[in-house]
Protein backbone atom coordinates (compact mmCIF):
# COMPACT_ATOMS: atom_id res chain seq x y z
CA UNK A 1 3.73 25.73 5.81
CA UNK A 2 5.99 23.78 8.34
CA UNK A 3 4.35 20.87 9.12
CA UNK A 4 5.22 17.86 11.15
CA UNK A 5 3.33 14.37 10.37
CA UNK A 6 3.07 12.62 13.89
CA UNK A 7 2.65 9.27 13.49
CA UNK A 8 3.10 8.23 9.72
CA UNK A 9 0.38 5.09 9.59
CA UNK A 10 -2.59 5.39 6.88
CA UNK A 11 -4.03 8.54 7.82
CA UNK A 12 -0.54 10.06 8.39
CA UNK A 13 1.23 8.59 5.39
CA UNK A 14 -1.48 9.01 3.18
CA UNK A 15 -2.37 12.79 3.72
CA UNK A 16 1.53 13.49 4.63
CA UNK A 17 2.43 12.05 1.37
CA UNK A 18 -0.45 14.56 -0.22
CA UNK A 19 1.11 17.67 1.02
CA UNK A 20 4.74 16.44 0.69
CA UNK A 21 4.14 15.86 -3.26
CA UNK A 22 2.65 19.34 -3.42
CA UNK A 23 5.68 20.98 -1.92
CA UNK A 24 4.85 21.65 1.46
CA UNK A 25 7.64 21.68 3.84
CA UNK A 26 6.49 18.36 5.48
CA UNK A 27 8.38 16.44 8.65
CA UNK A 28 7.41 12.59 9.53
CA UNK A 29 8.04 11.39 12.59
CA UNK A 30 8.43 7.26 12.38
CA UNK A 31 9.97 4.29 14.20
CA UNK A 32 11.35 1.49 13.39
CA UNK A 33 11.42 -0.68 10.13
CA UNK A 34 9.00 1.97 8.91
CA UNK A 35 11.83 5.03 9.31
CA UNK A 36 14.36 2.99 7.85
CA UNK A 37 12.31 2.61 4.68
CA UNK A 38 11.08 5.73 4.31
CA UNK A 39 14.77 7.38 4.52
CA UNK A 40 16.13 5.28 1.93
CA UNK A 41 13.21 4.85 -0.51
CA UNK A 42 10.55 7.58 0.40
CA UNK A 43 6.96 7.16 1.12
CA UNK A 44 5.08 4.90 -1.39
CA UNK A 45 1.58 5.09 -1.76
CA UNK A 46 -0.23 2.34 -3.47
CA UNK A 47 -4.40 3.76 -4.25
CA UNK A 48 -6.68 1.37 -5.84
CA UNK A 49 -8.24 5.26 -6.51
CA UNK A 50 -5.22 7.70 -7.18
CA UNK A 51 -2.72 4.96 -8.67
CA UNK A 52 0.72 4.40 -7.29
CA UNK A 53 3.29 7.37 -6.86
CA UNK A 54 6.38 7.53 -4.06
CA UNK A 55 7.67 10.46 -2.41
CA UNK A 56 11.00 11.42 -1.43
CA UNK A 57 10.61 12.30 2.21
CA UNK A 58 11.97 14.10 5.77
CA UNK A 59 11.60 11.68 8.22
CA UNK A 60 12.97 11.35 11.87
CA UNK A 61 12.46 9.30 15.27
CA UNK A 62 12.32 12.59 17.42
CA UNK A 63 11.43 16.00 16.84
CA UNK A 64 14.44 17.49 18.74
CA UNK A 65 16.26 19.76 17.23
CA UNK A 66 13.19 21.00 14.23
CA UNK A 67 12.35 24.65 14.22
CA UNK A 68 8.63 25.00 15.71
CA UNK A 69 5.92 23.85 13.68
CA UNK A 70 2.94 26.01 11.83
CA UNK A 71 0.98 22.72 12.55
CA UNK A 72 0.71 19.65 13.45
CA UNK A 73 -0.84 16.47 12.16
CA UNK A 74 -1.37 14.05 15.21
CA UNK A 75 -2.31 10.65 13.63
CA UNK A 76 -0.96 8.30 16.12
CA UNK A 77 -3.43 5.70 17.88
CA UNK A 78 -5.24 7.34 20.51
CA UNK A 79 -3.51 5.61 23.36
CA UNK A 80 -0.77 6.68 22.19
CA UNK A 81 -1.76 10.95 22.76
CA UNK A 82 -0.66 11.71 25.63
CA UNK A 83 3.00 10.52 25.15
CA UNK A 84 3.10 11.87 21.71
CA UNK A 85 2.05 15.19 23.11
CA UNK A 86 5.07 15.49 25.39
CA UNK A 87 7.56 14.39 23.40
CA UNK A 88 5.88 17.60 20.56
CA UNK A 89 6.87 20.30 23.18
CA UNK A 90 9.86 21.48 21.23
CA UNK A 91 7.65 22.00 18.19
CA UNK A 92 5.31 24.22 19.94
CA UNK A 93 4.92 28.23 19.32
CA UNK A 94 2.54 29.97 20.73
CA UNK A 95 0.37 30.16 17.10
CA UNK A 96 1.01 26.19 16.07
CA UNK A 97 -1.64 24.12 15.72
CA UNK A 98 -2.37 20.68 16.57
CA UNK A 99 -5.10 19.11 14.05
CA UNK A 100 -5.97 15.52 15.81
CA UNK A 101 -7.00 13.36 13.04
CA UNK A 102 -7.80 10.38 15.20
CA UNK A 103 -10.26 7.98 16.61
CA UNK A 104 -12.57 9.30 19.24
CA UNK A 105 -14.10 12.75 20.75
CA UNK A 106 -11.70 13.26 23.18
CA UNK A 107 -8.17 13.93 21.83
CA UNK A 108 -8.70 17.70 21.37
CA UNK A 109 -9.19 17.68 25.07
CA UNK A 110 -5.87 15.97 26.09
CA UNK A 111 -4.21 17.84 23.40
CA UNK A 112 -5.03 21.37 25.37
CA UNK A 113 -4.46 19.88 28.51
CA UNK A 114 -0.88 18.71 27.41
CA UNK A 115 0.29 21.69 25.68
CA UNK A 116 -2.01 24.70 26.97
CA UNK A 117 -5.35 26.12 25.62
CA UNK A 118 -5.39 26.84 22.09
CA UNK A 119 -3.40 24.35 20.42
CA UNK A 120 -6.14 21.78 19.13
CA UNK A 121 -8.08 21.71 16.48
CA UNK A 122 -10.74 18.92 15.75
CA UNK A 123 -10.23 17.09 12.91
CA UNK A 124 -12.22 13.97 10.92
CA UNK A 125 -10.61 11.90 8.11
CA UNK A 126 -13.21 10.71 5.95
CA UNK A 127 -10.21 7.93 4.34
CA UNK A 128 -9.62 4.04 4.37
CA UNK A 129 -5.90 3.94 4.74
CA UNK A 130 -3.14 1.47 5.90
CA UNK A 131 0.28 0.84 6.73
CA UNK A 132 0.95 -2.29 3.79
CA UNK A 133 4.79 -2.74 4.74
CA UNK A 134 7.38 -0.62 5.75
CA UNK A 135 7.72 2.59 3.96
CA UNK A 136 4.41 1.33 2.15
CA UNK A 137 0.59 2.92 2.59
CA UNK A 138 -2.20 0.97 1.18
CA UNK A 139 -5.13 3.69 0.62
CA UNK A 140 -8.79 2.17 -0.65
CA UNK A 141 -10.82 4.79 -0.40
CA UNK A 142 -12.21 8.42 0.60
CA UNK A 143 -9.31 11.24 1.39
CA UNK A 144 -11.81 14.16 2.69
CA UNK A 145 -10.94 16.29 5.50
CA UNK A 146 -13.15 17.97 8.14
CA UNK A 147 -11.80 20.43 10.64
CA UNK A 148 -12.03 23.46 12.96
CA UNK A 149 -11.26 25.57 15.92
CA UNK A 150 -12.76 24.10 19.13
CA UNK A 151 -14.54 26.87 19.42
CA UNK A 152 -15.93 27.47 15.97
CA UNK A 153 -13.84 30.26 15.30
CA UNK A 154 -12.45 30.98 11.89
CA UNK A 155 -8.72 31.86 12.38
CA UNK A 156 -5.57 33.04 10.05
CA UNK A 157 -4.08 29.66 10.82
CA UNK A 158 -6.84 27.28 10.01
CA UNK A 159 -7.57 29.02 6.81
CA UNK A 160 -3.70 28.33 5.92
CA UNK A 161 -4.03 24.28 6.64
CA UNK A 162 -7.08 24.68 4.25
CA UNK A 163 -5.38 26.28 1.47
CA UNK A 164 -2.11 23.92 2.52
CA UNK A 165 -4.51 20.67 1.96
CA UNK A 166 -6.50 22.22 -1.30
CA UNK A 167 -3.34 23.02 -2.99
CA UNK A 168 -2.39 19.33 -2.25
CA UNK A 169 -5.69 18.19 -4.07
CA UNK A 170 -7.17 17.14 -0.39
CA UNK A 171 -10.85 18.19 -0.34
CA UNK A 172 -11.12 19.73 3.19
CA UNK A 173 -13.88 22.00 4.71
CA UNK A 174 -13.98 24.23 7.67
CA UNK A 175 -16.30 23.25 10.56
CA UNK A 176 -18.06 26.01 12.59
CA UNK A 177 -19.24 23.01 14.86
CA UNK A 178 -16.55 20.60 15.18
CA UNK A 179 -17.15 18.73 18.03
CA UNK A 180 -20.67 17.49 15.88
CA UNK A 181 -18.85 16.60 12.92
CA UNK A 182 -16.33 14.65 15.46
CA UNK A 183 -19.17 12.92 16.83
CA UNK A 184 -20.93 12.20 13.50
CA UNK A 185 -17.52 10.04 12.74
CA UNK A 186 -17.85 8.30 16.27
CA UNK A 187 -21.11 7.40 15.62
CA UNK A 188 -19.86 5.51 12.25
CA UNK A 189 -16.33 4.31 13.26
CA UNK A 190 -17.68 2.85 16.49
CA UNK A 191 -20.66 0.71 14.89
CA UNK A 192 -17.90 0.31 11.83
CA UNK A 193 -14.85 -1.16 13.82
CA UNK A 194 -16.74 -2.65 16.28
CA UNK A 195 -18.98 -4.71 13.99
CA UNK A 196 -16.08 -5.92 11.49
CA UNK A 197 -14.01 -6.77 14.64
CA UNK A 198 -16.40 -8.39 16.42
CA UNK A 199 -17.78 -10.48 13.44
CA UNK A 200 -14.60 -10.64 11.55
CA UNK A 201 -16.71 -9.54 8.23
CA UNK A 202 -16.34 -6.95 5.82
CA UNK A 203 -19.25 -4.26 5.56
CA UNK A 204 -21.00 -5.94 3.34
CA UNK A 205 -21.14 -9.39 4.87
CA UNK A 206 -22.21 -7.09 7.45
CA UNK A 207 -25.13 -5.49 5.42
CA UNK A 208 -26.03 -9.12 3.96
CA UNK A 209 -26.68 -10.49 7.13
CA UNK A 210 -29.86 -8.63 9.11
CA UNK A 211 -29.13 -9.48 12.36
CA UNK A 212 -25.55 -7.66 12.15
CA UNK A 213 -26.68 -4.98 10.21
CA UNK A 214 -29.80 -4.20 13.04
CA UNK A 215 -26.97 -4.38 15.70
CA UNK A 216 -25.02 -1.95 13.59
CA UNK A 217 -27.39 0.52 13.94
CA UNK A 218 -28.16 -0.15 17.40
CA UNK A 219 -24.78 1.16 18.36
CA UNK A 220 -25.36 3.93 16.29
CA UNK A 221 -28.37 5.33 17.62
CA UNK A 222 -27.12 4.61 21.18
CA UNK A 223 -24.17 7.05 20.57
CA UNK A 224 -26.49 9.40 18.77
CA UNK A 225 -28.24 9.39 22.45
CA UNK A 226 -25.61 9.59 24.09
CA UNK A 227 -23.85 12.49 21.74
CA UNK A 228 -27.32 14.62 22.52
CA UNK A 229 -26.98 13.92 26.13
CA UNK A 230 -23.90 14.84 26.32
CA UNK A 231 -25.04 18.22 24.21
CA UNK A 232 -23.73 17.85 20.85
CA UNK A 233 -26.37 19.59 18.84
CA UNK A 234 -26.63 16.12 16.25
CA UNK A 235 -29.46 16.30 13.77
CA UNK A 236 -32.25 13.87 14.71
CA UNK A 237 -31.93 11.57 11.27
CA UNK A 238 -28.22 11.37 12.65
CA UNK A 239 -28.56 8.04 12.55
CA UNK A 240 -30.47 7.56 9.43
CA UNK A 241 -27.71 9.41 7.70
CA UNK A 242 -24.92 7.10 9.19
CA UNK A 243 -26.55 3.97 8.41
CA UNK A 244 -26.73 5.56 4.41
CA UNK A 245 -22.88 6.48 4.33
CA UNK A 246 -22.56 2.60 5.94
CA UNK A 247 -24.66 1.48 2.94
CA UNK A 248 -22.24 3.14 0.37
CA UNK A 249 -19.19 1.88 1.55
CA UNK A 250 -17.68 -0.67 -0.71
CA UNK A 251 -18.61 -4.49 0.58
CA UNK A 252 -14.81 -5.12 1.19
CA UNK A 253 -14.17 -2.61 3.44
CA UNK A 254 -13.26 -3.38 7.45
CA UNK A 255 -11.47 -1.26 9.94
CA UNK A 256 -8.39 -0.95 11.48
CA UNK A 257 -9.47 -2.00 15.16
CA UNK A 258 -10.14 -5.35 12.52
CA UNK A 259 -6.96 -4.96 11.47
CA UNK A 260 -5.42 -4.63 14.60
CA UNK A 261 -7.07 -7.46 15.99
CA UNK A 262 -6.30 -9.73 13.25
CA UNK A 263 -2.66 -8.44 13.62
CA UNK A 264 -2.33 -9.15 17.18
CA UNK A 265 -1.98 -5.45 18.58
CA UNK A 266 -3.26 -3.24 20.85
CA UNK A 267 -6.89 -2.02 19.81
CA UNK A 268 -8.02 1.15 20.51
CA UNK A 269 -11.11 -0.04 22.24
CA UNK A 270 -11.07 3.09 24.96
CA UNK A 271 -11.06 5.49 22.96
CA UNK A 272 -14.41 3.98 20.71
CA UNK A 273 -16.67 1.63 22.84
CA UNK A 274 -14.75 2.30 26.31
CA UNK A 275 -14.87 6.10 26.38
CA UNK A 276 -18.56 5.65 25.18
CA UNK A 277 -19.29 3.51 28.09
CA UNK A 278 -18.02 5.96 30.53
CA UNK A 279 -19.41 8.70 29.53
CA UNK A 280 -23.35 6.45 29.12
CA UNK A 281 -22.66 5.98 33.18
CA UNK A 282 -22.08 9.66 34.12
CA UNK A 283 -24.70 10.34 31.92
CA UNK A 284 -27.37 7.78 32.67
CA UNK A 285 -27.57 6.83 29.25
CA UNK A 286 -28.17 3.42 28.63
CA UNK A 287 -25.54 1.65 25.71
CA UNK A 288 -26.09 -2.11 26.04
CA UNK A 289 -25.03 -3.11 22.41
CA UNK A 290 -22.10 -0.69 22.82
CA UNK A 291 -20.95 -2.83 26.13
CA UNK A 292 -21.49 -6.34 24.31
CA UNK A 293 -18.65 -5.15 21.84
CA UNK A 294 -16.60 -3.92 24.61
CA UNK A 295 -16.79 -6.73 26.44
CA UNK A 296 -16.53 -9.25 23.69
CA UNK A 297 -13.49 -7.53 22.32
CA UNK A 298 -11.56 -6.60 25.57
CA UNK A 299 -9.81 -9.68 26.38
CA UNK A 300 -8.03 -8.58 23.25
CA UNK A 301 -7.59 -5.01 24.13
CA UNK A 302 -3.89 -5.29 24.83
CA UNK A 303 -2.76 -7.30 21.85
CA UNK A 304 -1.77 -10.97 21.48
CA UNK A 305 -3.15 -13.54 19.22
């Protein structure tokens, strides 16, 4: 398959690298110090699971001038989705698909409304992943893919992407119901970033403490709420079966929004807590622990130290 990597951070680099070692025809799209590296010295992926390996790579600053795409991995930050999107138009045939592997429940939705019905497909990394240095990704754990037509269709070209990520050695499974899987992530990345940002602990600081780990799964069963209000058909131990997956992560683990916050950039608080928020008001659905993080966290939301 043709495909294009947009936005070559963890989840890009780390998957991108996957399918480039496996022979796929794979494109990055970088900026930067980041592009510079990974012309002259390839991707380099450094697992404390998989062990290190670097791949020689394709990598540009613009897509202009590439033959359309069979798909497309969007893994850029979600406030960056909109501009991604347009600058992706020269990529687009009328079959390519656009597999969002980002933060949040609504990318699929801008993705469509950028480039025309059709084009998205849901998508949830299960992966711990980071951008170490230039031309470097830092991966810690997981690598599992979940994805699907918006519609719950099975199609010709999301059964290619699966074969495409098997063949890499990337466990990935087709979703009849999407939009539930996307919203049993949200459920965990929301309580997940929003707890190690706000407390600037690791998961299992997190765990170790009780009044952290009751607020952690306060936020989670408010979005479980709100998912069901919003008429997501989530099982009702959703919650339950969060907080267990939180339990098994390993007690170093943070998030990026930590990450980012630590780093002094922009968070992608609208997309978790912020679209969350919105969406509690139309709703009527109360989310008071999801507004303390919010509101704790946005005089960061732009960046600075």
């Amino acid at each position: 398959m043709r495909i294009v990597v947009v936005g070559t951070g963890g989840v890009g680099g780390y998957f991108g690298a996957r399918l480039a070692r496996a022979g796929q025809d794979v494109t990055f799209v970088a900026r930067g110090a980041h592009l510079d590296a990974l012309r002259q010295h390839g991707l380099r992926v450094r697992s404390s699971v998989e062990g290190d390996h670097t791949v020689p790579v394709t990598a540009v600053e613009k897509v202009t001038g590439l033959p359309p795409a069979d798909a497309v991995l969007l893994c850029v930050k979600s406030f960056d989705t909109e501009s991604a999107l347009e600058s992706l138009r020269p990529l687009i045939a009328t079959e390519t698909a656009v597999l969002s592997l980002q933060n949040g429940v609504d990318n699929e939705d801008k993705i469509d409304a950028v480039l025309g019905a059709g084009h998205a497909l849901g998508g949830v990394a299960y992966v711990f992943a980071a951008v170490e240095s230039p031309g470097v990704i830092a991966h810690t754990f997981g690598g599992r893919i979940v994805f699907g037509e918006m519609d719950g269709r099975p199609t010709p070209r999301a059964e290619r992407l699966r074969h495409a990520f098997s063949d890499a050695g990337i466990p990935a499974e087709l979703s009849s119901d999407i939009r539930r899987a996307l919203w049993e992530k949200y459920l965990m990345i929301s309580a997940q970033a929003g707890m190690t940002a706000l407390t600037g602990c690791a998961i299992g600081v997190i765990r170790d403490t009780p009044e952290t780990w009751r607020m952690y799964r306060m936020i989670v069963e408010e979005l479980a709420t709100l998912g069901r209000a919003s008429g997501v058909a989530l099982p009702p131990d959703a919650a339950d079966k969060v907080m267990g997956l939180a339990s098994a992560l390993a007690p170093h683990l943070y998030s990026s929004l930590h990450h980012d916050l630590t780093q002094g950039k922009r968070l992608e608080l609208e997309a978790l807590q912020g679209h969350a928020l919105r969406l509690g008001e139309r709703l009527g659905v109360p989310t008071p622990t999801v507004f303390a993080v919010y509101a704790a966290l946005l005089p960061r939301a732009e960046g600075g130290r």
